[in-house]
Protein backbone atom coordinates (compact mmCIF):
# COMPACT_ATOMS: atom_id res chain seq x y z
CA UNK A 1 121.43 58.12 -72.11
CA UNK A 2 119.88 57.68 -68.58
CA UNK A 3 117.91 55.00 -67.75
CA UNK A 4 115.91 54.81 -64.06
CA UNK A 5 116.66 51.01 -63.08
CA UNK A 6 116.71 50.60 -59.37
CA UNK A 7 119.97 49.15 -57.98
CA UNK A 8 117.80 46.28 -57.69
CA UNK A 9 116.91 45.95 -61.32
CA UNK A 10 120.56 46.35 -62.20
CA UNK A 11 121.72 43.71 -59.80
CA UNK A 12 119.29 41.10 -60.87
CA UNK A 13 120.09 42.17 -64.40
CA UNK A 14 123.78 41.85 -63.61
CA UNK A 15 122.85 38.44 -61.73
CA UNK A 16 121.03 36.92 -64.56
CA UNK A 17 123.82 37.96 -67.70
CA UNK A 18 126.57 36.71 -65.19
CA UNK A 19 124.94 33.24 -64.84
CA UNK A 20 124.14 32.89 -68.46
CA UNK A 21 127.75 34.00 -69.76
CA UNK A 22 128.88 31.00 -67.34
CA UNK A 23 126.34 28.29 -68.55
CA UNK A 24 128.00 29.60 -72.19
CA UNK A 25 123.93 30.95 -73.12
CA UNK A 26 123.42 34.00 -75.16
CA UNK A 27 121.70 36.94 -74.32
CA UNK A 28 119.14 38.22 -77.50
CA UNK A 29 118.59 41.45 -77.70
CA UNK A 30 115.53 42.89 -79.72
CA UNK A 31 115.57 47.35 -79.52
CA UNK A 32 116.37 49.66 -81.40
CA UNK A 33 119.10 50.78 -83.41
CA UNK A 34 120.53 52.49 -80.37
CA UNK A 35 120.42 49.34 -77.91
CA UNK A 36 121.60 46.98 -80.28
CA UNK A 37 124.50 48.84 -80.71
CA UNK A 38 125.36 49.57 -77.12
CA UNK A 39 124.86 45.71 -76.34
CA UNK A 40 126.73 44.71 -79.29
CA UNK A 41 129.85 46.44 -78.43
CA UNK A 42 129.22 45.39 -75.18
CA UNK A 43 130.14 41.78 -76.57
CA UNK A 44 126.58 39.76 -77.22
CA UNK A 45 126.68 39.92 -80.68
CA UNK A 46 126.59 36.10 -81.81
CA UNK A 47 125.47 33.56 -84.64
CA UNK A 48 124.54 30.24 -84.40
CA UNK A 49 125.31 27.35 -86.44
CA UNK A 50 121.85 28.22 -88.92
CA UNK A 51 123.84 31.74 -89.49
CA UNK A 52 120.68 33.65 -86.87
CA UNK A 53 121.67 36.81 -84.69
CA UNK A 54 120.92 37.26 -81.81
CA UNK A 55 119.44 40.55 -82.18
CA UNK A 56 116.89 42.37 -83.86
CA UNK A 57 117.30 45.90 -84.75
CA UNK A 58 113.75 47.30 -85.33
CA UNK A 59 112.93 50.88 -86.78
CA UNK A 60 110.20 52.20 -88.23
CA UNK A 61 110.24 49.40 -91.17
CA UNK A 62 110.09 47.04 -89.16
CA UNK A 63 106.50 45.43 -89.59
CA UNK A 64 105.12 44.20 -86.02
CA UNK A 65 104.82 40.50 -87.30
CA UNK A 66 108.77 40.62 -87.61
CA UNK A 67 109.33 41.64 -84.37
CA UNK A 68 106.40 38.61 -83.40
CA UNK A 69 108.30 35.96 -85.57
CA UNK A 70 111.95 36.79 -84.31
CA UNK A 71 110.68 36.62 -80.56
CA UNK A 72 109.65 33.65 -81.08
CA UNK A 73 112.45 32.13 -82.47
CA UNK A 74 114.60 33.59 -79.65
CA UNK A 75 112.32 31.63 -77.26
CA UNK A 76 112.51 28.22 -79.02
CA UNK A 77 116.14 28.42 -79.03
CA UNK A 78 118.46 26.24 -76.91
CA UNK A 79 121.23 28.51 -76.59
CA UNK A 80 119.16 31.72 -75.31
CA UNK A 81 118.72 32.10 -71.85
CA UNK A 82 117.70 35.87 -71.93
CA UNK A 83 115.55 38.25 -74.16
CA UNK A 84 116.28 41.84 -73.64
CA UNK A 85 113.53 43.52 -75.26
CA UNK A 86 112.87 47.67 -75.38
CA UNK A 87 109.44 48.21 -73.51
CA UNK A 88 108.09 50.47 -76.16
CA UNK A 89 108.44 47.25 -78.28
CA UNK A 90 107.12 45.01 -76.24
CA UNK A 91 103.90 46.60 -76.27
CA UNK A 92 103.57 46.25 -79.98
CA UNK A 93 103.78 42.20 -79.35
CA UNK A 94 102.68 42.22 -75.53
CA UNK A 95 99.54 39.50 -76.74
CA UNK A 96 103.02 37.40 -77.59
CA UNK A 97 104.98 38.01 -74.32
CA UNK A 98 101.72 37.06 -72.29
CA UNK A 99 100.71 34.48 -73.55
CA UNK A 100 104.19 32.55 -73.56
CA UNK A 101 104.80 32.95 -69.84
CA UNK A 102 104.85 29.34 -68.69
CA UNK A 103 108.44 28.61 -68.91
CA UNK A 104 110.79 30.52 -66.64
CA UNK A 105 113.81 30.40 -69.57
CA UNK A 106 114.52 32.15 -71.54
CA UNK A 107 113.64 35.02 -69.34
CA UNK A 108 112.04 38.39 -70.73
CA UNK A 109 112.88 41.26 -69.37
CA UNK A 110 111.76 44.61 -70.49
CA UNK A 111 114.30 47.87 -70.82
CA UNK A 112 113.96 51.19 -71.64
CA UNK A 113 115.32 52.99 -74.54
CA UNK A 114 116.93 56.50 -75.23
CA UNK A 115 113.42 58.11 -76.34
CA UNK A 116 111.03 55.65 -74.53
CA UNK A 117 111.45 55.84 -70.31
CA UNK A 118 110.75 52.31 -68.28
CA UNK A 119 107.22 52.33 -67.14
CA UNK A 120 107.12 49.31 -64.03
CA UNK A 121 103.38 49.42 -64.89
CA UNK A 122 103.41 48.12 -68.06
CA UNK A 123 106.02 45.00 -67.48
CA UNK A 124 104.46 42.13 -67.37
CA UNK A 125 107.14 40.67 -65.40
CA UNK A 126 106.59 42.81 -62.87
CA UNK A 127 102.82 42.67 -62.73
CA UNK A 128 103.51 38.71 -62.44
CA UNK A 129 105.59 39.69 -59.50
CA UNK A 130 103.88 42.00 -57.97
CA UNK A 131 100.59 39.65 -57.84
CA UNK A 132 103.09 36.96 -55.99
CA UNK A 133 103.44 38.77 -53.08
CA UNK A 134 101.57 40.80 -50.72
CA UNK A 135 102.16 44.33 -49.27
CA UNK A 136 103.33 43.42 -46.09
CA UNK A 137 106.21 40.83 -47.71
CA UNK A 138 107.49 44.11 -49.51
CA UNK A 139 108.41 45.26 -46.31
């Protein structure tokens, strides 16, 4: 599996998890069967008092309104600081992702996935950013 994050990417990544894991937040994880796994073994793999993951494994089953409800029950919950979503997903529920972009936590942030390369032009994180700055702060 290679994914094209910029050192960048992975040390805000590796930023953001850090300071969560010390605040004792989760990190939710919604991908595919692939990602889940990999993060789960990682360690993230947790249930809260109600008996709710904090993951969603979605495969071709998996209707587009589940993936809607489940993100946004990750981003009413208290103990979720991050939402690692796969990109290809996000676009199925990007109306969702954009339209709940007033709070800064729990942070989305879109990854790739073994069959579906990161494309910085369709993260809406990104575009956000992008529109914050000019091209002369860049440099």
């Amino acid at each position: 599996m290679s994914y094209d994050f910029s050192k960048h990417s992975r040390r805000n990544l590796s930023f953001e998890m850090a300071v969560a894991a010390a605040q004792g937040k989760l990190i939710a994880v919604i991908g595919d069967e692939d990602t889940c796994v990999g993060f789960l073994l990682g360690g993230i793999g947790e249930v809260n008092k109600k008996r709710e993951p904090n993951f969603l494994v979605v495969d071709k089953n998996t209707s587009v309104q589940e993936i809607e409800e489940c993100y946004k029950k990750f981003m009413k919950r208290d103990d979720i600081d991050i939402i690692l979503i796969n990109q290809n997903i996000a676009e199925q529920i990007r109306h969702v992702i954009d339209s709940d972009n007033d709070n800064p936590l729990p942070a989305v942030l879109e990854i790739p996935s073994k069959d579906h390369p990161y494309d910085p032009t369709k993260d809406s994180v990104l575009r956000r950013a992008k529109g914050l700055y000019s091209a002369e702060d860049m440099r």
